[in-house]
ModelCIF file with pLDDT and N, C-alpha, C, O atoms, coordinates in Angstrom:
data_MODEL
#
_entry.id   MODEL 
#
_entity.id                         1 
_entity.type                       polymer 
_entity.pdbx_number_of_molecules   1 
#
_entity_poly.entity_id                      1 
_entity_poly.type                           'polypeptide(L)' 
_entity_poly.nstd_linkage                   no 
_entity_poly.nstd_monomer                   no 
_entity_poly.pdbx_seq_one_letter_code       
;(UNK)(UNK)(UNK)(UNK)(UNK)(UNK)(UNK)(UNK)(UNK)(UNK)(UNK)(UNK)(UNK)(UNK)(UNK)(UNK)
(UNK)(UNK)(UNK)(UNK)(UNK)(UNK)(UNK)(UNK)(UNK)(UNK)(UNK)(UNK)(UNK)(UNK)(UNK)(UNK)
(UNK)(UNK)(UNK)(UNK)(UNK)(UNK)(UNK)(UNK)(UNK)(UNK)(UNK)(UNK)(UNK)
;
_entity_poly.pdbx_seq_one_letter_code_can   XXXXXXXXXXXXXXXXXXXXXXXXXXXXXXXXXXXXXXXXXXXXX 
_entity_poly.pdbx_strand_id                 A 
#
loop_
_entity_poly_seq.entity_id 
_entity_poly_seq.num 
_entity_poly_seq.mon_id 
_entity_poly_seq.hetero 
1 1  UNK n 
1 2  UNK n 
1 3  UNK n 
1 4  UNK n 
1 5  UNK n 
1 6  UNK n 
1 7  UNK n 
1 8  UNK n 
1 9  UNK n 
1 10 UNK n 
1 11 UNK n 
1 12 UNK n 
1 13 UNK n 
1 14 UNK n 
1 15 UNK n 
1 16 UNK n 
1 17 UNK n 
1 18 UNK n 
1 19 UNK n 
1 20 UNK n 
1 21 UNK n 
1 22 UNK n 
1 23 UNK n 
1 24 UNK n 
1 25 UNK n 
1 26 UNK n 
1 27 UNK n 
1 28 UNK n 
1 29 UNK n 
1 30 UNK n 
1 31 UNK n 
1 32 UNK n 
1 33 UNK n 
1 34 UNK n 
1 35 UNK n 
1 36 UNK n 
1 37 UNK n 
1 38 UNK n 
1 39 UNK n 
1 40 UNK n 
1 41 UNK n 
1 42 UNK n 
1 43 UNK n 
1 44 UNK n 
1 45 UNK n 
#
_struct_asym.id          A 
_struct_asym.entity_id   1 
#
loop_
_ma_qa_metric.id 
_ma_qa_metric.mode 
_ma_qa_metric.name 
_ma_qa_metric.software_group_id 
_ma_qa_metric.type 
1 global pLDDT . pLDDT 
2 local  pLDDT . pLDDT 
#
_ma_qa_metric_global.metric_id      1 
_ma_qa_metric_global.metric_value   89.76 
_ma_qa_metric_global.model_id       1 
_ma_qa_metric_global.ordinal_id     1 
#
loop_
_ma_qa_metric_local.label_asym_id 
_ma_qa_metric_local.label_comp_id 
_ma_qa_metric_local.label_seq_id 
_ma_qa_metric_local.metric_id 
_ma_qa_metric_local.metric_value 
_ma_qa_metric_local.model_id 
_ma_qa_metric_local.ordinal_id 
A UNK 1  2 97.00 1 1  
A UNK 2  2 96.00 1 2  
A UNK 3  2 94.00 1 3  
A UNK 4  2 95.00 1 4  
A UNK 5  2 95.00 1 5  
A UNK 6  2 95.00 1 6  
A UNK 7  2 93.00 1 7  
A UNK 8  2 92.00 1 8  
A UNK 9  2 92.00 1 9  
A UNK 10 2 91.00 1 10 
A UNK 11 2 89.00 1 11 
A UNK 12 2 87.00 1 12 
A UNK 13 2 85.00 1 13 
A UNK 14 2 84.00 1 14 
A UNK 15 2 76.00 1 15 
A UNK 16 2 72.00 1 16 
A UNK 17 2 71.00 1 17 
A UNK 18 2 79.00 1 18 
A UNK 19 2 80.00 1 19 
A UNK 20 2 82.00 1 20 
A UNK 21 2 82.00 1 21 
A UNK 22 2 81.00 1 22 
A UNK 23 2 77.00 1 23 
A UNK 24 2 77.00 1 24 
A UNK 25 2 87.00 1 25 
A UNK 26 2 91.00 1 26 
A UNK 27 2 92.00 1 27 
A UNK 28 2 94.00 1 28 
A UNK 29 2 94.00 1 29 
A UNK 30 2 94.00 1 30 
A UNK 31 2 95.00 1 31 
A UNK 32 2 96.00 1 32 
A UNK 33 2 97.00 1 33 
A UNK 34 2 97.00 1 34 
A UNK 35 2 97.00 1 35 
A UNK 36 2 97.00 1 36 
A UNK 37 2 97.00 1 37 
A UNK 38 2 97.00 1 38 
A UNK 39 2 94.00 1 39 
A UNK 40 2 92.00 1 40 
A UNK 41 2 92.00 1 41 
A UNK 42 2 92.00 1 42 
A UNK 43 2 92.00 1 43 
A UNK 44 2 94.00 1 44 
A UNK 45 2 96.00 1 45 
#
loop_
_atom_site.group_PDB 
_atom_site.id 
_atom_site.type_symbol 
_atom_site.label_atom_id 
_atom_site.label_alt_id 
_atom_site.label_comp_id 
_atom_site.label_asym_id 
_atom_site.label_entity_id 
_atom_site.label_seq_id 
_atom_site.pdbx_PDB_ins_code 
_atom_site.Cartn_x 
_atom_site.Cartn_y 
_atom_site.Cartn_z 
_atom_site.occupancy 
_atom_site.B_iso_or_equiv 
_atom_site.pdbx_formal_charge 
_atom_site.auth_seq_id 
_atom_site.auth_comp_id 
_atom_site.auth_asym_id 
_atom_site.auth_atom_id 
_atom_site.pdbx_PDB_model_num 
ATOM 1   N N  . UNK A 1 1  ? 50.205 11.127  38.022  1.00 97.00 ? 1  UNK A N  1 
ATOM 2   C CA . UNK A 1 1  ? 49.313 10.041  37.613  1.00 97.00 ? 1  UNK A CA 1 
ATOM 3   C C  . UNK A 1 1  ? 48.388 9.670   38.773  1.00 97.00 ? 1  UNK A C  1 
ATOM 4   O O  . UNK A 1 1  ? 48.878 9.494   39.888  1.00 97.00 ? 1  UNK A O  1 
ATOM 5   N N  . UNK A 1 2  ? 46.935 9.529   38.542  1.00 96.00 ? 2  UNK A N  1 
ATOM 6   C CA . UNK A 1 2  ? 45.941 9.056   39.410  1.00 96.00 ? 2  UNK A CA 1 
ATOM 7   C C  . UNK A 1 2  ? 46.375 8.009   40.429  1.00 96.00 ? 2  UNK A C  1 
ATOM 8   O O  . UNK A 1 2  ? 47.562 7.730   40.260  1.00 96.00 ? 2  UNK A O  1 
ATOM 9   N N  . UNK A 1 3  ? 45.959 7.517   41.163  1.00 94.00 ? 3  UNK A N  1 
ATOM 10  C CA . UNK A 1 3  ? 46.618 6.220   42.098  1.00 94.00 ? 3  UNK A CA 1 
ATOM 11  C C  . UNK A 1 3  ? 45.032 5.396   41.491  1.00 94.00 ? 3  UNK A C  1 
ATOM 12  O O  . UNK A 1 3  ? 45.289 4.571   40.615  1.00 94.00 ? 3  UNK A O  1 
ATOM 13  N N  . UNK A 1 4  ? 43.928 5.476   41.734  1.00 95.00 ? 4  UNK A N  1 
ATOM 14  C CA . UNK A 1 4  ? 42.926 5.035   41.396  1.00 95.00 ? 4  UNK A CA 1 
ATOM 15  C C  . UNK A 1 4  ? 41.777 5.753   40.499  1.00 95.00 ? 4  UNK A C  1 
ATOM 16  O O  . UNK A 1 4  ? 40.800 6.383   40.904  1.00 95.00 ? 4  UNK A O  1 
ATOM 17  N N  . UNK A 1 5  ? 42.202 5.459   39.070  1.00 95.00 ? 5  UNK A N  1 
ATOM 18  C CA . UNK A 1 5  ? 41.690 6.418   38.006  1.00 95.00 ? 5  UNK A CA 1 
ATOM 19  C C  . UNK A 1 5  ? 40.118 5.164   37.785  1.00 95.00 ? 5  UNK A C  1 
ATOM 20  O O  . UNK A 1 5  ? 38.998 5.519   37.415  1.00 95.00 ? 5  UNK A O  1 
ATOM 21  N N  . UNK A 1 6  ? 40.424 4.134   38.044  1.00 95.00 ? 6  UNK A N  1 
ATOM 22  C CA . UNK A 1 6  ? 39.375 3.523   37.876  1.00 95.00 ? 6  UNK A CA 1 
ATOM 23  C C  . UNK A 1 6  ? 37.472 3.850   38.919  1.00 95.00 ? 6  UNK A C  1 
ATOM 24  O O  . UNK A 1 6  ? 36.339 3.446   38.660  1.00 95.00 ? 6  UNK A O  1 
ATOM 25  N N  . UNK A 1 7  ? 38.005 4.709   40.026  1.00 93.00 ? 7  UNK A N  1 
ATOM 26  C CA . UNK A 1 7  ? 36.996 5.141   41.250  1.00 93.00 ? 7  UNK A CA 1 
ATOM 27  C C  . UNK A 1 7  ? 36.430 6.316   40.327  1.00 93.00 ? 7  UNK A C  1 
ATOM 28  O O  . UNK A 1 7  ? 35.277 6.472   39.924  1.00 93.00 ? 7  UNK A O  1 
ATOM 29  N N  . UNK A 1 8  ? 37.821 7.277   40.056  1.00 92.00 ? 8  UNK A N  1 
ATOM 30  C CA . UNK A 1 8  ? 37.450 8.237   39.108  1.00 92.00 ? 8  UNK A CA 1 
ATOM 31  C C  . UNK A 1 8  ? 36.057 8.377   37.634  1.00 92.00 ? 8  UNK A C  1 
ATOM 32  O O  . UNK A 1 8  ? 35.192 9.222   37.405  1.00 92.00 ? 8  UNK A O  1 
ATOM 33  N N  . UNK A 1 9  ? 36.429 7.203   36.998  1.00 92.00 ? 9  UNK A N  1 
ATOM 34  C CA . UNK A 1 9  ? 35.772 6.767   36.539  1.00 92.00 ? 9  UNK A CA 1 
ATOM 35  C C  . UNK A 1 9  ? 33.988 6.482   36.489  1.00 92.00 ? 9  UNK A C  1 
ATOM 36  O O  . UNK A 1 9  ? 33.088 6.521   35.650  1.00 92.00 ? 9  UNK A O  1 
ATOM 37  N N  . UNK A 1 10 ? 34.116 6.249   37.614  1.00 91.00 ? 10 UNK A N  1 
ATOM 38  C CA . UNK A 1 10 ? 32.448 5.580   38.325  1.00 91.00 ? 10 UNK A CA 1 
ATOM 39  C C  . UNK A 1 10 ? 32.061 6.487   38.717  1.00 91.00 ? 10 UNK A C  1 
ATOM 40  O O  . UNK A 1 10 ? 30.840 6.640   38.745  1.00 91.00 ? 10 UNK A O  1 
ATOM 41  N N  . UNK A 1 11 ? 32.992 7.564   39.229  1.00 89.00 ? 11 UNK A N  1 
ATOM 42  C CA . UNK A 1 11 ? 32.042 8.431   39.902  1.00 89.00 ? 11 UNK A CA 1 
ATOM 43  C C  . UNK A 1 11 ? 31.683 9.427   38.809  1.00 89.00 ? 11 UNK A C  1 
ATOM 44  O O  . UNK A 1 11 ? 30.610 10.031  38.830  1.00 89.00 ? 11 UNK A O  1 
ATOM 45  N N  . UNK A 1 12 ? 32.651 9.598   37.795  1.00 87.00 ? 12 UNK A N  1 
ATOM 46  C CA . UNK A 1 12 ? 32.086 10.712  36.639  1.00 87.00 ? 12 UNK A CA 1 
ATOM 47  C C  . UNK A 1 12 ? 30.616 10.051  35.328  1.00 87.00 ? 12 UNK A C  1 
ATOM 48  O O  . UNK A 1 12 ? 29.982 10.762  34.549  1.00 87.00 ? 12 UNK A O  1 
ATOM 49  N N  . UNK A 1 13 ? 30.483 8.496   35.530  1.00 85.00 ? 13 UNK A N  1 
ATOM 50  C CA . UNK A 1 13 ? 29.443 8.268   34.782  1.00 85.00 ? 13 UNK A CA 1 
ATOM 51  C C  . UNK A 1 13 ? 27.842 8.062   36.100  1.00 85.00 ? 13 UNK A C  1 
ATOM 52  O O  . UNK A 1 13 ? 26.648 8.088   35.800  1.00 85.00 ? 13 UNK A O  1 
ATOM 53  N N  . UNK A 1 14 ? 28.422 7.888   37.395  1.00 84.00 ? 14 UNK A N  1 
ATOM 54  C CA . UNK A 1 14 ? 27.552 7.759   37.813  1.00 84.00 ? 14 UNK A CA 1 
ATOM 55  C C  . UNK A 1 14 ? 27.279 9.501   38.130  1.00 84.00 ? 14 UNK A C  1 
ATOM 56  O O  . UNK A 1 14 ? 26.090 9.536   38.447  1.00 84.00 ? 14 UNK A O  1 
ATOM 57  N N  . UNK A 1 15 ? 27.544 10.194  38.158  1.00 76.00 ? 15 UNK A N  1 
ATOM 58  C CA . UNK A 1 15 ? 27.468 11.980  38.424  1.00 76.00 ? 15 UNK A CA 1 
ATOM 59  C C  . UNK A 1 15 ? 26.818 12.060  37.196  1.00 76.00 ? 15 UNK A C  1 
ATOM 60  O O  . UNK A 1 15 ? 25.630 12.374  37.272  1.00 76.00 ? 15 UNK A O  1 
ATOM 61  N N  . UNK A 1 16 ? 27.328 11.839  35.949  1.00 72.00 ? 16 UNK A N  1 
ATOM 62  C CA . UNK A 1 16 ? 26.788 12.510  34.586  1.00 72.00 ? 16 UNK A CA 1 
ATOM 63  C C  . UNK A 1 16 ? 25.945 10.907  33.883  1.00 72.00 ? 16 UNK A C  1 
ATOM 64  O O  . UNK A 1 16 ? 26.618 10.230  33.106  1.00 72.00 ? 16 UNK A O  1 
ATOM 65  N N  . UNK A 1 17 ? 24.900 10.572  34.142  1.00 71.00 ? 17 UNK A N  1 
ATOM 66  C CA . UNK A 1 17 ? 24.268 10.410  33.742  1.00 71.00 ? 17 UNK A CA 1 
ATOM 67  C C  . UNK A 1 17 ? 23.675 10.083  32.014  1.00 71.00 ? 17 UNK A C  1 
ATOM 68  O O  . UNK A 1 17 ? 23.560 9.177   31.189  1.00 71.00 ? 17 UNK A O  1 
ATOM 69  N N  . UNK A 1 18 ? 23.448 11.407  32.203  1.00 79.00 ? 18 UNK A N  1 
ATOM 70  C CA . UNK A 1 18 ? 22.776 11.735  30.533  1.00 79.00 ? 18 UNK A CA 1 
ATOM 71  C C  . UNK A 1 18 ? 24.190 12.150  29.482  1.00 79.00 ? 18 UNK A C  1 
ATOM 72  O O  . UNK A 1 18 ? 24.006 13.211  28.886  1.00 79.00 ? 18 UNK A O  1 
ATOM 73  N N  . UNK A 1 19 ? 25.292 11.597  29.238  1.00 80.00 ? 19 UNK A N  1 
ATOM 74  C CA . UNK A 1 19 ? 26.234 12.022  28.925  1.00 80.00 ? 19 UNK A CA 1 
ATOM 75  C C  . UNK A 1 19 ? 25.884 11.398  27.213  1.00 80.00 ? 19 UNK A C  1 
ATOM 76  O O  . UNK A 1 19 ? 25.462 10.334  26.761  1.00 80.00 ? 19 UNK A O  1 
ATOM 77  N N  . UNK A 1 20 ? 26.342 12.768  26.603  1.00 82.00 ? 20 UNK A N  1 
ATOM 78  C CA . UNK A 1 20 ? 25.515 12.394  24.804  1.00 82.00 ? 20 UNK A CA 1 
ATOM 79  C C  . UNK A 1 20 ? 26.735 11.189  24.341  1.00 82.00 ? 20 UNK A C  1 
ATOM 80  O O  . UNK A 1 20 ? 27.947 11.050  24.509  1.00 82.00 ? 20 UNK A O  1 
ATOM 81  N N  . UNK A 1 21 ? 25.634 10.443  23.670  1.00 82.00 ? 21 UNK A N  1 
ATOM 82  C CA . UNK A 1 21 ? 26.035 9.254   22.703  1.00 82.00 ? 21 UNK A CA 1 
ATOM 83  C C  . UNK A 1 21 ? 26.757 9.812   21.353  1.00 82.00 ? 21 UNK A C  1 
ATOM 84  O O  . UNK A 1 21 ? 26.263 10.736  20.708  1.00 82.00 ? 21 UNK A O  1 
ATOM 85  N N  . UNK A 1 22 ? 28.112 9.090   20.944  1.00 81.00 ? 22 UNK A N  1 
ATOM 86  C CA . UNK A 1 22 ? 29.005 9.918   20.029  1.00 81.00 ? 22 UNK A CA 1 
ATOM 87  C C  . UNK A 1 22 ? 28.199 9.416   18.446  1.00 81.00 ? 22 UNK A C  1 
ATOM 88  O O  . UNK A 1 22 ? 27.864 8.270   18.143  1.00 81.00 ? 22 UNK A O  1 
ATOM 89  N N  . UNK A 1 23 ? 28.073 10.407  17.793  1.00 77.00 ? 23 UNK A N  1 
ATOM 90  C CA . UNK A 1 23 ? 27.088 9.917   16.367  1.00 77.00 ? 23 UNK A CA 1 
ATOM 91  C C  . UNK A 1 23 ? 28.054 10.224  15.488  1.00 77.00 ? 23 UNK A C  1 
ATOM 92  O O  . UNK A 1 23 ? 27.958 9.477   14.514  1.00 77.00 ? 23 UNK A O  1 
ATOM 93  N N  . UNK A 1 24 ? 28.853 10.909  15.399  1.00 77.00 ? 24 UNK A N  1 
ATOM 94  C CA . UNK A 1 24 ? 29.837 11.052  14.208  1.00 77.00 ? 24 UNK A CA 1 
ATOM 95  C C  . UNK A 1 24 ? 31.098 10.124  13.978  1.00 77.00 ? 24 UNK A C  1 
ATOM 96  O O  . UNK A 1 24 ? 32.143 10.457  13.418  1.00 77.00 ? 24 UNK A O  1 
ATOM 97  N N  . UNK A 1 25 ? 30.759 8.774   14.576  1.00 87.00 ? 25 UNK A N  1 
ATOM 98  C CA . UNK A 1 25 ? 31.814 7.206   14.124  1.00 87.00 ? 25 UNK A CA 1 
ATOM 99  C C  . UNK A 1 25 ? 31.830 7.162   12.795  1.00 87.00 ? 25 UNK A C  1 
ATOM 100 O O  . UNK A 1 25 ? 30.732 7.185   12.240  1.00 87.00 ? 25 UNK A O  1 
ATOM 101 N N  . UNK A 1 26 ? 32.677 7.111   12.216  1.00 91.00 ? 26 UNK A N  1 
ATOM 102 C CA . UNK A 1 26 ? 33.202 6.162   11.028  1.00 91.00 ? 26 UNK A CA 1 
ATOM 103 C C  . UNK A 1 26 ? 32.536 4.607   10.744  1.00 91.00 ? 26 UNK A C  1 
ATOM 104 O O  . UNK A 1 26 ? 33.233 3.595   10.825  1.00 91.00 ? 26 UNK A O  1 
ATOM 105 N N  . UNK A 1 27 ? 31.056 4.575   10.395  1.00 92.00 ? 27 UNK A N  1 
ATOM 106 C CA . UNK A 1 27 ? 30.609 3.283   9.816   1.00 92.00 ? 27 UNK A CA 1 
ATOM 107 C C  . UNK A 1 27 ? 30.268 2.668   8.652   1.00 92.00 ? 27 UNK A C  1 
ATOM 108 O O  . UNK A 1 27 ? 29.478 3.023   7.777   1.00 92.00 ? 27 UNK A O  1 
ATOM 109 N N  . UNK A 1 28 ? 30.970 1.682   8.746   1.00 94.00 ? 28 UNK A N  1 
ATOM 110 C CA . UNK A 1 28 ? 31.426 1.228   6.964   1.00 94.00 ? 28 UNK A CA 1 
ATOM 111 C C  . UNK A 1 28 ? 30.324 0.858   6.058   1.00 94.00 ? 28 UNK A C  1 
ATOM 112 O O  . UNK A 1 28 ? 29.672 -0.167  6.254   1.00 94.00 ? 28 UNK A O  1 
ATOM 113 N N  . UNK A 1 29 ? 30.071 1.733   4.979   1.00 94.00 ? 29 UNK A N  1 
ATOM 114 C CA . UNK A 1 29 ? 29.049 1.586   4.111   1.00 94.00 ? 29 UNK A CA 1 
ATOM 115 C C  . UNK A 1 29 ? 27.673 2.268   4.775   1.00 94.00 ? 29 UNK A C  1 
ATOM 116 O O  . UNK A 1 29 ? 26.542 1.857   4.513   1.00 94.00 ? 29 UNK A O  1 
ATOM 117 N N  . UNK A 1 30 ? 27.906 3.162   5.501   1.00 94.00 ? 30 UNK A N  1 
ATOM 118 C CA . UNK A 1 30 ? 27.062 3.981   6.247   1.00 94.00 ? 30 UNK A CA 1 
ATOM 119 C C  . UNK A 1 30 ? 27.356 5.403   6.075   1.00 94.00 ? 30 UNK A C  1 
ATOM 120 O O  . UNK A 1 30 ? 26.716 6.113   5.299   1.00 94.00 ? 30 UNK A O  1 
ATOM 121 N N  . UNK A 1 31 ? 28.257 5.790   6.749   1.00 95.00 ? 31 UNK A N  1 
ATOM 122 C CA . UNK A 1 31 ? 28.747 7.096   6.299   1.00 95.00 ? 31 UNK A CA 1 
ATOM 123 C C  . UNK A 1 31 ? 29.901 7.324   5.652   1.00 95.00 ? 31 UNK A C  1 
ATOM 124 O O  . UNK A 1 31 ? 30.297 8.473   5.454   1.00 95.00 ? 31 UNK A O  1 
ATOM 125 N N  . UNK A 1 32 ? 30.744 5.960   5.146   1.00 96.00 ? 32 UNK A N  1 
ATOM 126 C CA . UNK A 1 32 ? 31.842 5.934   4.544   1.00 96.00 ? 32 UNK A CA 1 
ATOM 127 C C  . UNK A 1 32 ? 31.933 4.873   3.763   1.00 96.00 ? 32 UNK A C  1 
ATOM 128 O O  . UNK A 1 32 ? 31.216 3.926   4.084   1.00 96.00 ? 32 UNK A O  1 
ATOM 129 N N  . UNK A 1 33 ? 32.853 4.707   2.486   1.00 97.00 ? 33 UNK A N  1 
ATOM 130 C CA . UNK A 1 33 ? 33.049 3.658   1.861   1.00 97.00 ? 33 UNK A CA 1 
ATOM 131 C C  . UNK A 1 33 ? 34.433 4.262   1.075   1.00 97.00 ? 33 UNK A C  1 
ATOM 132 O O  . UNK A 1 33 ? 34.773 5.442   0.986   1.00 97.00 ? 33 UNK A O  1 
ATOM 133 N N  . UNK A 1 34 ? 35.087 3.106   0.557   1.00 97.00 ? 34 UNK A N  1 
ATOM 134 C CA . UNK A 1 34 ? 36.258 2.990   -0.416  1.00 97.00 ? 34 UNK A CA 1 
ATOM 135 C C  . UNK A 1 34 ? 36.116 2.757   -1.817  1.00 97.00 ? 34 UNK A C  1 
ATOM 136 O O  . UNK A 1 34 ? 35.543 1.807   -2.350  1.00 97.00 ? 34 UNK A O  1 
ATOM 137 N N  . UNK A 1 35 ? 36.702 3.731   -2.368  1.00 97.00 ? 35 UNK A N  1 
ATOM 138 C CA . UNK A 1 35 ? 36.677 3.594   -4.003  1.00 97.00 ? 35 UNK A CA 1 
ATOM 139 C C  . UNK A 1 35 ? 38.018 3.085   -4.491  1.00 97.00 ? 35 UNK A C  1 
ATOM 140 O O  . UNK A 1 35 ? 39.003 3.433   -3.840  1.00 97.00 ? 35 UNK A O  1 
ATOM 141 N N  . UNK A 1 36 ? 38.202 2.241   -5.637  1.00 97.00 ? 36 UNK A N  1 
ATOM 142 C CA . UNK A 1 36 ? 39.484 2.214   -6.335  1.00 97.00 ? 36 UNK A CA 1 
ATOM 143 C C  . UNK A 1 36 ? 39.466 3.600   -7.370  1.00 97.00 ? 36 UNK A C  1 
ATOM 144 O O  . UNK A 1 36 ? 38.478 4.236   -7.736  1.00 97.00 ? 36 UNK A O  1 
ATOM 145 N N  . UNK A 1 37 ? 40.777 3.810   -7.672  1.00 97.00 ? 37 UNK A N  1 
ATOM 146 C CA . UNK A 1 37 ? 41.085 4.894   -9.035  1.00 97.00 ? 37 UNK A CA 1 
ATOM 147 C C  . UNK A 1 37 ? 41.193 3.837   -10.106 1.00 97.00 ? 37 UNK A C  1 
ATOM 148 O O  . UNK A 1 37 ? 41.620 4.360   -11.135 1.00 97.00 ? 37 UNK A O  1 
ATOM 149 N N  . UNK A 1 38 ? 40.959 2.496   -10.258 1.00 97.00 ? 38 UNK A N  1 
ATOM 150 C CA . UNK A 1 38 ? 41.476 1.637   -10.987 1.00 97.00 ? 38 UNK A CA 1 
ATOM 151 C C  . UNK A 1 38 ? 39.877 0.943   -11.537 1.00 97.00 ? 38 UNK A C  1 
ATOM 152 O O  . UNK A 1 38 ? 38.753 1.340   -11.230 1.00 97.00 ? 38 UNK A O  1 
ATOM 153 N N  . UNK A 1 39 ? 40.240 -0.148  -12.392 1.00 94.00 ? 39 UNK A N  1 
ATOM 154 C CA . UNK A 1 39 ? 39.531 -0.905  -12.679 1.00 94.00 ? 39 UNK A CA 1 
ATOM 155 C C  . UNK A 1 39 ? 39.834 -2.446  -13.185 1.00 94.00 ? 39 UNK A C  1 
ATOM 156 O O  . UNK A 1 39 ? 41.032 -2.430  -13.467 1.00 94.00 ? 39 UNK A O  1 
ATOM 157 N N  . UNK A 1 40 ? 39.323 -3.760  -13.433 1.00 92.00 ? 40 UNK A N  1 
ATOM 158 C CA . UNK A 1 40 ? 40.446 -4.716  -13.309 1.00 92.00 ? 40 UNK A CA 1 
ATOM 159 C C  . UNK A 1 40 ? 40.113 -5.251  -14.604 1.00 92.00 ? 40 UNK A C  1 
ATOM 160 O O  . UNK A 1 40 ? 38.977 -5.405  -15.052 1.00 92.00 ? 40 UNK A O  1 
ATOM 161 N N  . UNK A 1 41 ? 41.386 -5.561  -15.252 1.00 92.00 ? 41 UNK A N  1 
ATOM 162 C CA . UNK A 1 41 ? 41.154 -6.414  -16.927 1.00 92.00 ? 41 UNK A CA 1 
ATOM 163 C C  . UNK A 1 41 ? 42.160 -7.569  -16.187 1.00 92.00 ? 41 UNK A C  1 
ATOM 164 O O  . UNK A 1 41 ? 43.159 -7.403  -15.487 1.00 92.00 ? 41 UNK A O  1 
ATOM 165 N N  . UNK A 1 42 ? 41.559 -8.660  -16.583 1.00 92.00 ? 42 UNK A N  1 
ATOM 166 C CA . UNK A 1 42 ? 42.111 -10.185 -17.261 1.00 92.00 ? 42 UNK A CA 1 
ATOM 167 C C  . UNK A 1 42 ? 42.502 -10.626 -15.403 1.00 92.00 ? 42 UNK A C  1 
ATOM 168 O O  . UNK A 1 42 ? 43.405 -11.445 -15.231 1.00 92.00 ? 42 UNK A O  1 
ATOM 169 N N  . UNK A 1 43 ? 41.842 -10.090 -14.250 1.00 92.00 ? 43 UNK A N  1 
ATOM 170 C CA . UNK A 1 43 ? 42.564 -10.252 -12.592 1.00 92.00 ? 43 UNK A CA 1 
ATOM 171 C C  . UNK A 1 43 ? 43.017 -9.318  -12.654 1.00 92.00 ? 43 UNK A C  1 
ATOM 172 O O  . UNK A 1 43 ? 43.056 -8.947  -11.481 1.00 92.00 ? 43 UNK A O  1 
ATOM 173 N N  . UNK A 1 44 ? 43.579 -8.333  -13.439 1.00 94.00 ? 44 UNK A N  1 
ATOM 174 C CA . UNK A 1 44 ? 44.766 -7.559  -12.655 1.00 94.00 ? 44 UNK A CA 1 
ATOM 175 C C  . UNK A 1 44 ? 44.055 -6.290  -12.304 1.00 94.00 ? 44 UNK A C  1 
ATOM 176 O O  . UNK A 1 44 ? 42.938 -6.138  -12.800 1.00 94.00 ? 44 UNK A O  1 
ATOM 177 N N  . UNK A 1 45 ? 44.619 -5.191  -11.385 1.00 96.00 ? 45 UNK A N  1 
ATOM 178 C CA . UNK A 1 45 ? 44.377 -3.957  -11.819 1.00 96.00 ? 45 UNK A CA 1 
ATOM 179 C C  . UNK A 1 45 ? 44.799 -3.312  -12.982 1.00 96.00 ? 45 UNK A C  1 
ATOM 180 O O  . UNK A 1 45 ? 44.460 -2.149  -13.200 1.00 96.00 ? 45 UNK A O  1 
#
């Protein structure tokens, strides 16, 4: 285990710079949404 993973850290974003932005997140009602198999009579499912 590192003794100081946090130095580690600084020095790999300050070295890499241009490091690509992640685009394939999970955002709700963007690239994903939830369906029921159901439908509701009287409140209920």
């Amino acid at each position: 285990i590192i003794e100081d993973p946090y130095s580690l850290l600084l020095e790999l974003f300050e070295e890499n710079k241009n490091l690509k932005t992640a685009t394939d997140k999970l955002i709700k009602g963007e690239n994903y949404v939830i369906l029921p198999l159901y439908g509701m009579k009287n409140g209920e499912k």
